[in-house]
Protein backbone atom coordinates (compact mmCIF):
# COMPACT_ATOMS: atom_id res chain seq x y z
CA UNK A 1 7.31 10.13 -11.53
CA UNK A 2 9.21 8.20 -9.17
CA UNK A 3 11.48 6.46 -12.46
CA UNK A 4 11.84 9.51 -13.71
CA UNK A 5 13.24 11.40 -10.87
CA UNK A 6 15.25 8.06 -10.21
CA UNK A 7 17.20 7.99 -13.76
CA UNK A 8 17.92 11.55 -13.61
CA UNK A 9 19.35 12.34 -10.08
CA UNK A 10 20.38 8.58 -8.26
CA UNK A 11 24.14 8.06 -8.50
CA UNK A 12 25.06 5.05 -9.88
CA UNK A 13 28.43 3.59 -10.55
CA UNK A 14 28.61 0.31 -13.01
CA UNK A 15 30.48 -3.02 -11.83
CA UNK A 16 33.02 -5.40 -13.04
CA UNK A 17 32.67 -8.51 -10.72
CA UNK A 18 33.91 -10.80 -13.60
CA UNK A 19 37.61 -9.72 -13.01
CA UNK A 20 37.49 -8.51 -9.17
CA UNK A 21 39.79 -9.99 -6.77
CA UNK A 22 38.51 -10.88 -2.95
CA UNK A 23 39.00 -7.91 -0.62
CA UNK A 24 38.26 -6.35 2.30
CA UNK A 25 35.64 -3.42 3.05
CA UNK A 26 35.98 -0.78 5.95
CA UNK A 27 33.22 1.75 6.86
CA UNK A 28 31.93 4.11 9.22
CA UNK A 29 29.13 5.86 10.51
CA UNK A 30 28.18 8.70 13.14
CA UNK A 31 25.90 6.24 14.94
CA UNK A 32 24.99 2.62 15.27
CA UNK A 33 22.77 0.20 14.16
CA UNK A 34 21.50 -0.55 17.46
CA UNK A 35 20.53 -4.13 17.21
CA UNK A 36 20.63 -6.71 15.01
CA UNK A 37 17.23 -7.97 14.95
CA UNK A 38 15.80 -6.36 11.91
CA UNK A 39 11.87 -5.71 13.25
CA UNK A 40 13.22 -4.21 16.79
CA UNK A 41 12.99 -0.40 15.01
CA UNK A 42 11.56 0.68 11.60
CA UNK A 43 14.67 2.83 11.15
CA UNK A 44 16.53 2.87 7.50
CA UNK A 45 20.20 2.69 9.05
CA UNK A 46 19.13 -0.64 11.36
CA UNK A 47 17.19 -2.15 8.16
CA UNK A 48 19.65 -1.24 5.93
CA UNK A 49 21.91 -2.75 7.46
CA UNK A 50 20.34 -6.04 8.64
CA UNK A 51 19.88 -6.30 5.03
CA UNK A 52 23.37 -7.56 4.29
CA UNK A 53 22.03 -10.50 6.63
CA UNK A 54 18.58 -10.60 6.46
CA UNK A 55 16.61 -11.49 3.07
CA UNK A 56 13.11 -10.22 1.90
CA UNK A 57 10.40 -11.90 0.06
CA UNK A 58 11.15 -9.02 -2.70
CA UNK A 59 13.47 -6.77 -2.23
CA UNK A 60 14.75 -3.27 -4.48
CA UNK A 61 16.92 -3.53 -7.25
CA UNK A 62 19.82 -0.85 -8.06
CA UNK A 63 16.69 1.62 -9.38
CA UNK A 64 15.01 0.64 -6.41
CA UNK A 65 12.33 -1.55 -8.44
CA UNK A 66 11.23 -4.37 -6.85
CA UNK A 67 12.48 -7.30 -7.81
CA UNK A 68 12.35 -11.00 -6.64
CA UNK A 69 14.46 -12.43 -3.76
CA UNK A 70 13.26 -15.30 -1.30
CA UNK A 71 10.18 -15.56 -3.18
CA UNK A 72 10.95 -16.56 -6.77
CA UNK A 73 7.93 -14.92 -8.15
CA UNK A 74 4.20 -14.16 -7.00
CA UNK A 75 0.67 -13.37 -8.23
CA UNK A 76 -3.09 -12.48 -7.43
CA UNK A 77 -5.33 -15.50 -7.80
CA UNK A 78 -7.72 -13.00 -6.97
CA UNK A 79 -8.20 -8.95 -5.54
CA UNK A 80 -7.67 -10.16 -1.94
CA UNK A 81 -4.76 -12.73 -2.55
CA UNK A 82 -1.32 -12.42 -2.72
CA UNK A 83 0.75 -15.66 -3.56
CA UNK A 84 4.28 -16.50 -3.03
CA UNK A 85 6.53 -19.26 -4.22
CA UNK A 86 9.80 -19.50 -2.51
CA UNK A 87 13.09 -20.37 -3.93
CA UNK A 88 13.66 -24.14 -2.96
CA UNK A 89 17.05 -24.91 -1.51
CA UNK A 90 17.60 -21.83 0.15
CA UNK A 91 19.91 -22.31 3.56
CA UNK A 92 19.67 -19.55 6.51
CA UNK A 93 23.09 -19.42 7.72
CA UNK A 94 23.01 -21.91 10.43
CA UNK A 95 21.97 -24.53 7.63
CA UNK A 96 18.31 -24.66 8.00
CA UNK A 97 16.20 -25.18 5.28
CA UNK A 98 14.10 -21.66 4.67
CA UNK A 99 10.13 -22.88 3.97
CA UNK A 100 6.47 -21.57 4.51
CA UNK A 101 7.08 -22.88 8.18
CA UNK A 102 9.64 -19.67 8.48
CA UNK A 103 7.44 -16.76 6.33
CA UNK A 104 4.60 -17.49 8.59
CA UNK A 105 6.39 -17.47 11.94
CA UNK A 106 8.23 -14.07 10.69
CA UNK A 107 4.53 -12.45 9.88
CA UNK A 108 3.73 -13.86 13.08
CA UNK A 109 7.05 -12.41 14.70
CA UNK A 110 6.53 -9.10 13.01
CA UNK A 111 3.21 -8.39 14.04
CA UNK A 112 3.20 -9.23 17.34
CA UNK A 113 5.09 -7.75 20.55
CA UNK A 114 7.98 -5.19 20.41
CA UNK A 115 7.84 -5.25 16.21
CA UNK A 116 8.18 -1.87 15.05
CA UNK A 117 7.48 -2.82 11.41
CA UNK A 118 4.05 -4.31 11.45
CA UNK A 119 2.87 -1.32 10.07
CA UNK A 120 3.63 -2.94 6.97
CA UNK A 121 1.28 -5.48 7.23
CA UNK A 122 -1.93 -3.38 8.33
CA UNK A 123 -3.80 -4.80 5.36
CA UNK A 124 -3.20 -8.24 6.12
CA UNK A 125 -6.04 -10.57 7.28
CA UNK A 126 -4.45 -13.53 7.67
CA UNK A 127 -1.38 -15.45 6.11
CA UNK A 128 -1.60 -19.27 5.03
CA UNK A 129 0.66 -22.25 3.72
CA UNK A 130 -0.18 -23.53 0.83
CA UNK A 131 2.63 -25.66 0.89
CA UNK A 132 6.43 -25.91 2.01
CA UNK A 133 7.03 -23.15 -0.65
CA UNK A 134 4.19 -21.47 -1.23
CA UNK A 135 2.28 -18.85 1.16
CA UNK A 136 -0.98 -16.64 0.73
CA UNK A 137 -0.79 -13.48 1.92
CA UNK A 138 -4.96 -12.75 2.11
CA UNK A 139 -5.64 -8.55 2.62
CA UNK A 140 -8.98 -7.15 4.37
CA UNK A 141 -9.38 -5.30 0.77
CA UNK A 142 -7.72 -4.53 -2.27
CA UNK A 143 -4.03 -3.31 -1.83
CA UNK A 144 -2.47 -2.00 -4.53
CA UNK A 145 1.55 -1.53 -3.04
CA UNK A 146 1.65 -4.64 -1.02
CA UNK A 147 4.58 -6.04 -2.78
CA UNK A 148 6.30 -2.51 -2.18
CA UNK A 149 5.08 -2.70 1.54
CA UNK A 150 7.07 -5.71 2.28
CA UNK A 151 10.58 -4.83 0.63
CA UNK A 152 12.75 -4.47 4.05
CA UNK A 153 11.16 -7.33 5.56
CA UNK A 154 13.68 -9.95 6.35
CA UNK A 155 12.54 -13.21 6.83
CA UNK A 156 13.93 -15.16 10.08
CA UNK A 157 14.44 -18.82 10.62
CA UNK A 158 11.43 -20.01 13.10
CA UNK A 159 13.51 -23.16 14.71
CA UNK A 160 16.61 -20.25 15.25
CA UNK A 161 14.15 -18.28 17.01
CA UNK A 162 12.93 -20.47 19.18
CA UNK A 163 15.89 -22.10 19.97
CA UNK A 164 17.33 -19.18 21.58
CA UNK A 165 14.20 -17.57 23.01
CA UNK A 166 13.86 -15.12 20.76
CA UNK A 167 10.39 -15.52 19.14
CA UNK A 168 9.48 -11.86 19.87
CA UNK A 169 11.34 -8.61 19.00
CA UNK A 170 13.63 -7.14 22.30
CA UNK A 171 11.73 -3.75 23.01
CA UNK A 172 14.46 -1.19 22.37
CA UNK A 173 12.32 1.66 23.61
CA UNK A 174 13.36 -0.18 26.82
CA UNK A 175 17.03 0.55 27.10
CA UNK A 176 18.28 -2.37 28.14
CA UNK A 177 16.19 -5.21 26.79
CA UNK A 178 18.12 -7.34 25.31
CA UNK A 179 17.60 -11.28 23.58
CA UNK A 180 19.80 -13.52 21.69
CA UNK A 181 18.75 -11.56 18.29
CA UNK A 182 20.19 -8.54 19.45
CA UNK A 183 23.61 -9.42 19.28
CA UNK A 184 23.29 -12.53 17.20
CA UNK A 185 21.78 -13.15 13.46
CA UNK A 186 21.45 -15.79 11.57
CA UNK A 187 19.62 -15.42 7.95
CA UNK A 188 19.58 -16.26 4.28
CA UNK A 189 21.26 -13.33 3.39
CA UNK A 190 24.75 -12.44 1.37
CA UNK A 191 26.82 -11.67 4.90
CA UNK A 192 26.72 -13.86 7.94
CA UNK A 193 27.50 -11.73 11.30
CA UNK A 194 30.70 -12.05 12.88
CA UNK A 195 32.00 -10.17 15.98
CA UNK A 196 29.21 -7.74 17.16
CA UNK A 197 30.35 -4.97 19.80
CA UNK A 198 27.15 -2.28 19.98
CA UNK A 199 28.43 0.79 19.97
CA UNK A 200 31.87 0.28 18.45
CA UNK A 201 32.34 -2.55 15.87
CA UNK A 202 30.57 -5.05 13.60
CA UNK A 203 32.48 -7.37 11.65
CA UNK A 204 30.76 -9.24 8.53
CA UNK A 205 32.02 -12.07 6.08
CA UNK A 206 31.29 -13.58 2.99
CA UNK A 207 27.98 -16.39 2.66
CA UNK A 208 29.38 -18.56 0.21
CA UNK A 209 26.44 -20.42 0.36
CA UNK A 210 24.16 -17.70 -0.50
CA UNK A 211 21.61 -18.15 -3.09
CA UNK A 212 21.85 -15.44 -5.52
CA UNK A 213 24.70 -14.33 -7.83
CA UNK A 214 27.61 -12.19 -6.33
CA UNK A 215 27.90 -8.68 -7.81
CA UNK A 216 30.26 -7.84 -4.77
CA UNK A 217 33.52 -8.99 -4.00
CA UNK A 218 33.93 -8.87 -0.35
CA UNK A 219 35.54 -11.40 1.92
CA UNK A 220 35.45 -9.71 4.93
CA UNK A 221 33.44 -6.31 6.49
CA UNK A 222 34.39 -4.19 9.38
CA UNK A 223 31.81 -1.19 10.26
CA UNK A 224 33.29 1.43 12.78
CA UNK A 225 30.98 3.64 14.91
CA UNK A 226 32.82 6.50 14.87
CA UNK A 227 30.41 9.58 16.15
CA UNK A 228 32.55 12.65 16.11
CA UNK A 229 32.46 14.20 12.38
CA UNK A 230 36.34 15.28 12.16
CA UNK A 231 37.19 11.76 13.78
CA UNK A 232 35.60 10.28 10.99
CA UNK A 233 36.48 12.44 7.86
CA UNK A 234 40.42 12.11 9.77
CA UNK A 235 40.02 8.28 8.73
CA UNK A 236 39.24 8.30 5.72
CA UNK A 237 41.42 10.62 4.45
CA UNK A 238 44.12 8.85 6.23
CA UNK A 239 42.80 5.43 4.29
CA UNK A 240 41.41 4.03 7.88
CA UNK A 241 38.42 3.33 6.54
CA UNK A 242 37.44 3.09 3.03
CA UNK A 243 34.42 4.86 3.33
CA UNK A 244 31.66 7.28 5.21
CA UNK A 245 27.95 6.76 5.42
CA UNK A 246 27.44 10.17 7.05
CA UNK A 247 29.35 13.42 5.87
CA UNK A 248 29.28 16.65 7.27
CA UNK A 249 28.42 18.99 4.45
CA UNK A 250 30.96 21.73 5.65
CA UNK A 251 33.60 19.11 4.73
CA UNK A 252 32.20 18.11 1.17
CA UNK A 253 34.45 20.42 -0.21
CA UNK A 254 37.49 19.38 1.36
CA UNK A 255 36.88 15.57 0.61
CA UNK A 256 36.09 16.59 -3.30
CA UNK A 257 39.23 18.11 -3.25
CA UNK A 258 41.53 15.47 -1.83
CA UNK A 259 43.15 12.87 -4.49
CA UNK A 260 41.63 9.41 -3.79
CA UNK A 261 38.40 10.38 -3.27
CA UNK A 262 35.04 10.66 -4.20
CA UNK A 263 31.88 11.85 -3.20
CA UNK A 264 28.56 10.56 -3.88
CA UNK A 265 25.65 13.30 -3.70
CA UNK A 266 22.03 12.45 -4.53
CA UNK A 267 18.53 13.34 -3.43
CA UNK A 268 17.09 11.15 -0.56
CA UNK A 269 13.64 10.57 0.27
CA UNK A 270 13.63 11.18 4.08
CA UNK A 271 11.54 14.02 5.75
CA UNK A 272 12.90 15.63 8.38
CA UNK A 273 10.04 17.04 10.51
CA UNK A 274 9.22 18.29 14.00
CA UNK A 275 6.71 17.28 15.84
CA UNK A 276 4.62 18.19 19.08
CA UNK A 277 2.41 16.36 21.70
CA UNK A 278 -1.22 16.90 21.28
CA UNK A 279 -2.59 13.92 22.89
CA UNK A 280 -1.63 14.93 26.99
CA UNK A 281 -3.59 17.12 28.66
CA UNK A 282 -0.60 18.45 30.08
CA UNK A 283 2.88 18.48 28.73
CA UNK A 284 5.59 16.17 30.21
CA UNK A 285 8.12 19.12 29.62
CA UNK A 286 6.76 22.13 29.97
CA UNK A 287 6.96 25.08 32.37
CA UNK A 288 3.20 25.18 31.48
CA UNK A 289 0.61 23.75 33.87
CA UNK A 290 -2.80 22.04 33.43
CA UNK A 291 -3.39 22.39 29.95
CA UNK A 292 -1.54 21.69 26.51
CA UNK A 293 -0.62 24.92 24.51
CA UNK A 294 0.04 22.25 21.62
CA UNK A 295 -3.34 21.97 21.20
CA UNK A 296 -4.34 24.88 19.95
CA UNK A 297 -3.90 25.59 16.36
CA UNK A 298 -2.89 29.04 16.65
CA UNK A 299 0.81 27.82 18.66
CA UNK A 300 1.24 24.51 16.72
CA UNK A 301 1.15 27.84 13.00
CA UNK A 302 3.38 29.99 15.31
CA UNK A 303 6.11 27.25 15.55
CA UNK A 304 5.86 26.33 12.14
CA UNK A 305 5.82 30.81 11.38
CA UNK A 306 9.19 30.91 13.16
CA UNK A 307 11.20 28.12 11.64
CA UNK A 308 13.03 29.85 9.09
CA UNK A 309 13.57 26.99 6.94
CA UNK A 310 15.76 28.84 4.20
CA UNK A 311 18.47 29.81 6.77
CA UNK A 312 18.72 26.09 8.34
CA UNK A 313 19.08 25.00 4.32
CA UNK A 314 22.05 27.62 3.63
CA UNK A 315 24.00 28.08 7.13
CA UNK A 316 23.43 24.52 8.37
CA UNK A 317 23.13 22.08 5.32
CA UNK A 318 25.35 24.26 3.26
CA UNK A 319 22.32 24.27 0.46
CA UNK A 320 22.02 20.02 1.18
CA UNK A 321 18.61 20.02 1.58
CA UNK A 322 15.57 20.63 0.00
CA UNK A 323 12.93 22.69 2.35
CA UNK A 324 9.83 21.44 2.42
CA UNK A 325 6.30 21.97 3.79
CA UNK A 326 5.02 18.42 3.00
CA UNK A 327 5.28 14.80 5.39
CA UNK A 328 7.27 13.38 2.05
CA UNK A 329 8.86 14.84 -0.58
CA UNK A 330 9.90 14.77 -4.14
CA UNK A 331 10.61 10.99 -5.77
CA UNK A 332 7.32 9.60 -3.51
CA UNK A 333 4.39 8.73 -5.25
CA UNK A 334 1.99 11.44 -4.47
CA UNK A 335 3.97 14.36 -4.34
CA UNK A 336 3.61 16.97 -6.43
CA UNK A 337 5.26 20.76 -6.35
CA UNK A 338 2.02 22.67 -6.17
CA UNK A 339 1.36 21.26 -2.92
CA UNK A 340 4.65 21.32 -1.58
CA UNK A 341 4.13 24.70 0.57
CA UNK A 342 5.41 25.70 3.84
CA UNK A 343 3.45 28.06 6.47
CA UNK A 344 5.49 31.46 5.84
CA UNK A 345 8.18 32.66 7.82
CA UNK A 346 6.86 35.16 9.62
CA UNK A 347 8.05 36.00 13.32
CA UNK A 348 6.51 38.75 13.85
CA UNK A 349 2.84 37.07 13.60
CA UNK A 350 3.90 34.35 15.67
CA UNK A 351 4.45 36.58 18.04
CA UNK A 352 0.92 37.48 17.60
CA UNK A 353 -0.59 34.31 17.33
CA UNK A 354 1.12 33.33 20.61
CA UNK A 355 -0.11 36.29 22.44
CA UNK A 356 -3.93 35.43 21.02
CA UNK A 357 -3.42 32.01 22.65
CA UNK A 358 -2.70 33.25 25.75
CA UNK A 359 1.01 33.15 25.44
CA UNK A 360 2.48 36.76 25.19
CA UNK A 361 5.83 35.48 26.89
CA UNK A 362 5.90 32.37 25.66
CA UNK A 363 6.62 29.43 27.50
CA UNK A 364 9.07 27.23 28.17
CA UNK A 365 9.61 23.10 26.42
CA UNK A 366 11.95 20.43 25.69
CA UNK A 367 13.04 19.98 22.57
CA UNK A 368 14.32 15.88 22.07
CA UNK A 369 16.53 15.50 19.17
CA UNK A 370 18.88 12.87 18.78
CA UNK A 371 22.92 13.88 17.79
CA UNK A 372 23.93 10.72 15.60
CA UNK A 373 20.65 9.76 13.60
CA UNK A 374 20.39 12.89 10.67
CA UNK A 375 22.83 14.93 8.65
CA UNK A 376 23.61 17.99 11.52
CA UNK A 377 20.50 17.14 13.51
CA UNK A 378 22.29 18.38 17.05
CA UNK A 379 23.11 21.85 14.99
CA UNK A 380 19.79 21.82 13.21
CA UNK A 381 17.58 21.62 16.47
CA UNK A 382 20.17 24.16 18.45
CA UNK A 383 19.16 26.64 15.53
CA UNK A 384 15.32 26.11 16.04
CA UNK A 385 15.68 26.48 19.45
CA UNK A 386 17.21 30.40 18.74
CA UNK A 387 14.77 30.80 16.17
CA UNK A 388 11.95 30.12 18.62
CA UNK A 389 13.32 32.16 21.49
CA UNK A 390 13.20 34.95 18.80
CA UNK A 391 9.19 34.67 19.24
CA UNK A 392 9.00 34.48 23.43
CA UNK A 393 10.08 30.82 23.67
CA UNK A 394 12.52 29.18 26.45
CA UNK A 395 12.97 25.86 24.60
CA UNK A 396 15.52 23.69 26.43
CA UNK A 397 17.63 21.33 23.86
CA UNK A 398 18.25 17.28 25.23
CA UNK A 399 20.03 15.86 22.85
CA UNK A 400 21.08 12.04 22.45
CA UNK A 401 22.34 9.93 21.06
CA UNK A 402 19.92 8.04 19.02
CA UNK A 403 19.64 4.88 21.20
CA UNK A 404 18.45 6.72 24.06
CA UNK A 405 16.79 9.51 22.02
CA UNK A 406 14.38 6.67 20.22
CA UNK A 407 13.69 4.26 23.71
CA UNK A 408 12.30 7.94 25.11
CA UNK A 409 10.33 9.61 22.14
CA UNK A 410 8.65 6.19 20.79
CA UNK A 411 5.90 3.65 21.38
CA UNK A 412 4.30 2.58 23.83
CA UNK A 413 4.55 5.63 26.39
CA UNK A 414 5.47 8.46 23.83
CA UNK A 415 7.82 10.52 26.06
CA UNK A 416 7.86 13.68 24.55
CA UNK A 417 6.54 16.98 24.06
CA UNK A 418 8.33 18.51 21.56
CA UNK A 419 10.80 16.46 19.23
CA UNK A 420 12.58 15.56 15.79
CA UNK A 421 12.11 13.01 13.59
CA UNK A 422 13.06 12.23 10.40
CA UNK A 423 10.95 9.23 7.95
CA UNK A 424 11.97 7.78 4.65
CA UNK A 425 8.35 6.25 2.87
CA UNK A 426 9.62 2.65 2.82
CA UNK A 427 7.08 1.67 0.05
CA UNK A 428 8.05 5.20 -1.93
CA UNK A 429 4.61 6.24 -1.82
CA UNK A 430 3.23 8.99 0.46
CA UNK A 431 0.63 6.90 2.49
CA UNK A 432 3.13 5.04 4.24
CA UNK A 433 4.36 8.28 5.58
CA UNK A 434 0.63 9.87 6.25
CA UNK A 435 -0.02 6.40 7.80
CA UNK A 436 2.42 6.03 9.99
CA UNK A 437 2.92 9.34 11.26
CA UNK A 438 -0.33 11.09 11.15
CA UNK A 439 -2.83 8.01 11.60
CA UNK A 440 -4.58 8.20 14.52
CA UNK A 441 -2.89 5.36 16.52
CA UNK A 442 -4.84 2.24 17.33
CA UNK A 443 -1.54 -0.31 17.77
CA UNK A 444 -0.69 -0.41 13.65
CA UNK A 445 -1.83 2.96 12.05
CA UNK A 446 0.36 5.65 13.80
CA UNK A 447 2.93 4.04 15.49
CA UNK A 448 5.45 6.76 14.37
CA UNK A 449 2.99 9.38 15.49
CA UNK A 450 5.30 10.52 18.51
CA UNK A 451 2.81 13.52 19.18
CA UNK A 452 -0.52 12.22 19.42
CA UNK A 453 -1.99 14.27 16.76
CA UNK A 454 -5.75 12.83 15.72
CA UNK A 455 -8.10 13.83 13.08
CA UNK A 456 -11.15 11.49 12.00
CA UNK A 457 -11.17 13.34 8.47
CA UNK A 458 -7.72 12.66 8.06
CA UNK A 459 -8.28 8.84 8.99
CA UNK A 460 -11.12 8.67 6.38
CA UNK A 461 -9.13 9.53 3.79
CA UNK A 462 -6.20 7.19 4.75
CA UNK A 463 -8.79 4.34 4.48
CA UNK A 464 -10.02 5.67 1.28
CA UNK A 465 -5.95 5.52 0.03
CA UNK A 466 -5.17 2.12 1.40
CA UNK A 467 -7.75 0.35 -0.67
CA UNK A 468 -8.24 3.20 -3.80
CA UNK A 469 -6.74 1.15 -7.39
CA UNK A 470 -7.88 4.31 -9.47
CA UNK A 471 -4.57 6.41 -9.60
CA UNK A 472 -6.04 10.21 -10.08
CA UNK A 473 -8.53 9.47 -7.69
CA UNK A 474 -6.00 8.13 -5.16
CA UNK A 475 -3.77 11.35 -5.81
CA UNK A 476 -6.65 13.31 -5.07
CA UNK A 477 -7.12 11.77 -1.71
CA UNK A 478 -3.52 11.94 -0.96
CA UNK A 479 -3.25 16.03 -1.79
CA UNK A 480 -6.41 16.39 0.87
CA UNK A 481 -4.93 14.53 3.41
CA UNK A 482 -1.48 16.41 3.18
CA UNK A 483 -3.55 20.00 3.36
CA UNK A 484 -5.90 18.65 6.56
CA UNK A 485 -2.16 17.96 8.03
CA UNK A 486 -0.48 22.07 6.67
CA UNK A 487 -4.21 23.66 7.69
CA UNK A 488 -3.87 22.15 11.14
CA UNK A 489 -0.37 22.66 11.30
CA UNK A 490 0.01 19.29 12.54
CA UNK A 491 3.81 19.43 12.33
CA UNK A 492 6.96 21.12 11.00
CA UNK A 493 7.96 19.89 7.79
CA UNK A 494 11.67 21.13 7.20
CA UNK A 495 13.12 19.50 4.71
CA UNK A 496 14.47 16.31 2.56
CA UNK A 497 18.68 15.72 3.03
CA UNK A 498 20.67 14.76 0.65
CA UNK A 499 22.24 11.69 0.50
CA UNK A 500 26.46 12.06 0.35
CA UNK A 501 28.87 9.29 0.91
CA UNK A 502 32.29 9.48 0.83
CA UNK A 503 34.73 6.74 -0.13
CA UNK A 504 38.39 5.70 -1.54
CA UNK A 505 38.41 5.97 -4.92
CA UNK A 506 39.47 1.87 -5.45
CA UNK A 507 35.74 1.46 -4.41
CA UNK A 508 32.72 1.07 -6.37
CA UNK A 509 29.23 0.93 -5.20
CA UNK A 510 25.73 1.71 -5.44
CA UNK A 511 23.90 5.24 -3.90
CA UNK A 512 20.65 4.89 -3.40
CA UNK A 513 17.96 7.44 -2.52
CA UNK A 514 16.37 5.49 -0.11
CA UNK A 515 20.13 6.20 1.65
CA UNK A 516 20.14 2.08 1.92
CA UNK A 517 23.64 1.56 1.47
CA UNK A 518 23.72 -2.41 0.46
CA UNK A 519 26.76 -4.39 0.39
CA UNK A 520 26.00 -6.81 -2.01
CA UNK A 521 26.60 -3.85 -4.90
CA UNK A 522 30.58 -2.92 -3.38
CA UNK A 523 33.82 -3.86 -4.98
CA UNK A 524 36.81 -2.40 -3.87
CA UNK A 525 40.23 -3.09 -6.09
């Protein structure tokens, strides 16, 4: 399903490397990568863009098949085994020598404290060298996406690391942590880092020295945080920057129209979803004292009853979007249309549900949404807040930016009652979104869980995926799963964005629906 829906709706736009000339690449985004260490936050924008720097084992290709990168190839000696031989002669930028040494200390480094991506590696048992250029990756049973599991892990050199007293990830749910990968990088990737201002500017160049074959032509990178959306469009209409990661859909049209320009306008895989704290037995932010309305059923269906999911796709997306009433949407493994229903809009029994749960007024919560993560996520959240107070509800909007907005809502303290997220399956396939944001959390499963919510059912079943090779039988499992989470109105499923870019029309690159934007596929001329 997933190549099919690839070859019919990803943009892609063919290169001519063989006759490009060295240039120069400007672009900008609403908000920030945050850091450079690429396991500090399993967030697409901060792994996409550590990407440039960073190499995987495997990584996706321009159809977003994996294909080999570090690791030349691999195999199964057996069910349980996954083995790796790396490229020999590969440098990381500061001219160390990558090796077995290095994949084992960046397992090690992922899996351990303030990682945010060793979700990936739940499966794992252990990890051993073989030799200098060969590792075994050995799983607790048989995993049949592994490979796909492990695509936006960069690998890190262990003698960089510990050199500069970084051998653990800086815990950005902690504002202000900081270490020496935070600011610095130094990888096996196509771009080294240059001049690295959070907040404002990153500069990139050119690794000459890098392994693989150049389809870009790029001496040189700037990347501009530029959060206001008519600041941004102002620039690159005015050839500031030579292209936009985020557009605002209400100026599509205007970009379309302007000579010079292009748009780029494809399905992406992210959910966006709202979610609410179950796990307290009183809210953080509530007007509501010594109990949890979010844990009864009947308020978690009433929420999802007045979300009018149809309006937020015309008036705020502009028809963007696709609504939605599943954790992942169309293009994952798993999905499938007949199952892909939202709870009914239906205000009027909200109201009554709410008044059956002892809540004929409502109540009042906090709504956290961040203003520089998702395509109109500020305006999207201020319209669920009216929609609610059409049903009783006093919901008070904090928005941030997404810096803050992630070091409050996410592990380890979870600080949050009522919030948006939005998840992109990183492995394409719907357990890694049922995983890791429905799992019960135990430290790897439900890390991304931001509310708490717990069902041993559920959990069953996501063991049963994990390790299932037969693929109806594993669909199956998947499509109960996904109804345990719309029956218990777990969440609010609202919809998949699309993907649009904007850019100057000397530049050619590569959309993805994964919204990954690497920089290894851009010429400009």
């Amino acid at each position: 399903m997933l190549k099919r829906m690839l070859a019919t709706s990803l943009l892609a736009f063919g290169l001519s490397t063989a006759t490009a000339t060295a240039a120069t690449f400007r672009w900008a985004n609403d908000g920030d990568a945050n850091s450079m260490d690429p396991y500090t936050r399993n967030e697409t924008f901060l792994l996409s863009f550590t990407q440039n720097i960073y190499d995987p084992l495997v990584r996706r290709n321009r159809e977003l098949k994996v294909e080999p990168a570090l690791a030349a190839s691999w195999e199964q000696p057996d069910p349980l085994t996954w083995r790796f031989h790396l490229r020999p002669n590969v440098k990381f930028h500061g001219g160390e020598a990558l090796t077995a040494d290095d994949v084992l200390f960046s397992y090690g480094r992922a899996t351990g404290p303030g990682s945010q991506i060793n979700g990936n590696f739940s499966t794992v048992k252990e990890v051993k060298k073989v030799d200098d250029l060969t590792v075994d990756f050995i799983t607790k049973a048989p995993n049949p996406i592994f490979v796909q599991e492990i695509t936006q892990w960069g690998i890190m050199s262990k003698a960089w690391c510990e050199a500069h007293n970084a051998t653990q990830p800086a815990d950005l749910t902690k504002v202000k942590e900081e270490n020496y990968a935070t600011r610095n990088a130094n990888g096996t990737g196509p771009f080294i880092l240059g001049l690295r201002e959070p907040d404002r500017r990153t500069t990139l160049r050119n690794n000459p020295a890098w392994w693989d074959k150049p389809e870009h032509n790029l001496t040189d990178v700037t990347f501009n945080v530029i959060s206001a959306a008519n600041t941004r469009v102002a620039a690159l209409l005015s050839g500031d920057v030579d292209m936009i990661y985020t557009v605002p859909p209400q100026d599509m049209d205007r970009i379309g129209r302007t000579a010079g320009l292009k748009l780029a306008v494809g399905p992406e895989l992210r959910t966006i979803f709202f979610g609410f704290d179950q796990s307290r037995p009183e809210l953080l932010k509530s007007d509501v004292k010594g109990k949890n309305p979010f844990q009864d059923v009947r308020v978690r269906r009433a929420f999802n009853m007045a979300v009018d999911a149809k309006a937020i796709q015309s008036r705020v997306m502009r028809n963007q979007s696709h609504s939605t009433g599943l954790m992942y949407g169309p293009g994952v493994n798993g999905y499938t249309a007949e199952s892909d229903v939202r709870i009914p809009y239906d205000p009027d029994g909200a109201k009554k549900l709410l008044a059956e749960a002892g809540y004929p007024n409502g109540f009042g919560v906090t709504l956290d949404c961040p203003n520089d993560r998702y395509i109109n996520d500020e305006a999207i959240c201020q319209a669920v807040t009216n929609m609610l107070a059409r049903i009783g509800m006093k919901v008070t909007l904090n928005a941030q930016t997404r810096l803050q907005y992630f070091a409050q809502i996410s592990n380890p303290d979870y600080r949050t009652s009522f919030y948006m997220l939005g998840w992109t399956p990183t492995t394409y396939d719907a357990l890694n979104s049922l995983f890791n944001l429905a799992g019960t959390r135990n430290g790897v499963r439900g890390v991304f869980n931001d509310g708490g919510w717990s069902n041993q059912e559920f959990d069953g079943l996501l063991d049963q995926i994990t390790v299932e090779t037969d693929p109806a039988k594993r669909q199956g499992q998947i499509e109960r799963a996904s109804k345990i989470i719309h029956d218990e109105a777990a969440f609010i499923p609202l919809h998949q964005q699309t993907v649009v870019w904007a850019y100057r029309s000397n530049v050619e690159l590569q959309q993805m629906a994964d919204n990954y934007f690497p920089l290894r596929y851009v010429t400009v001329k």
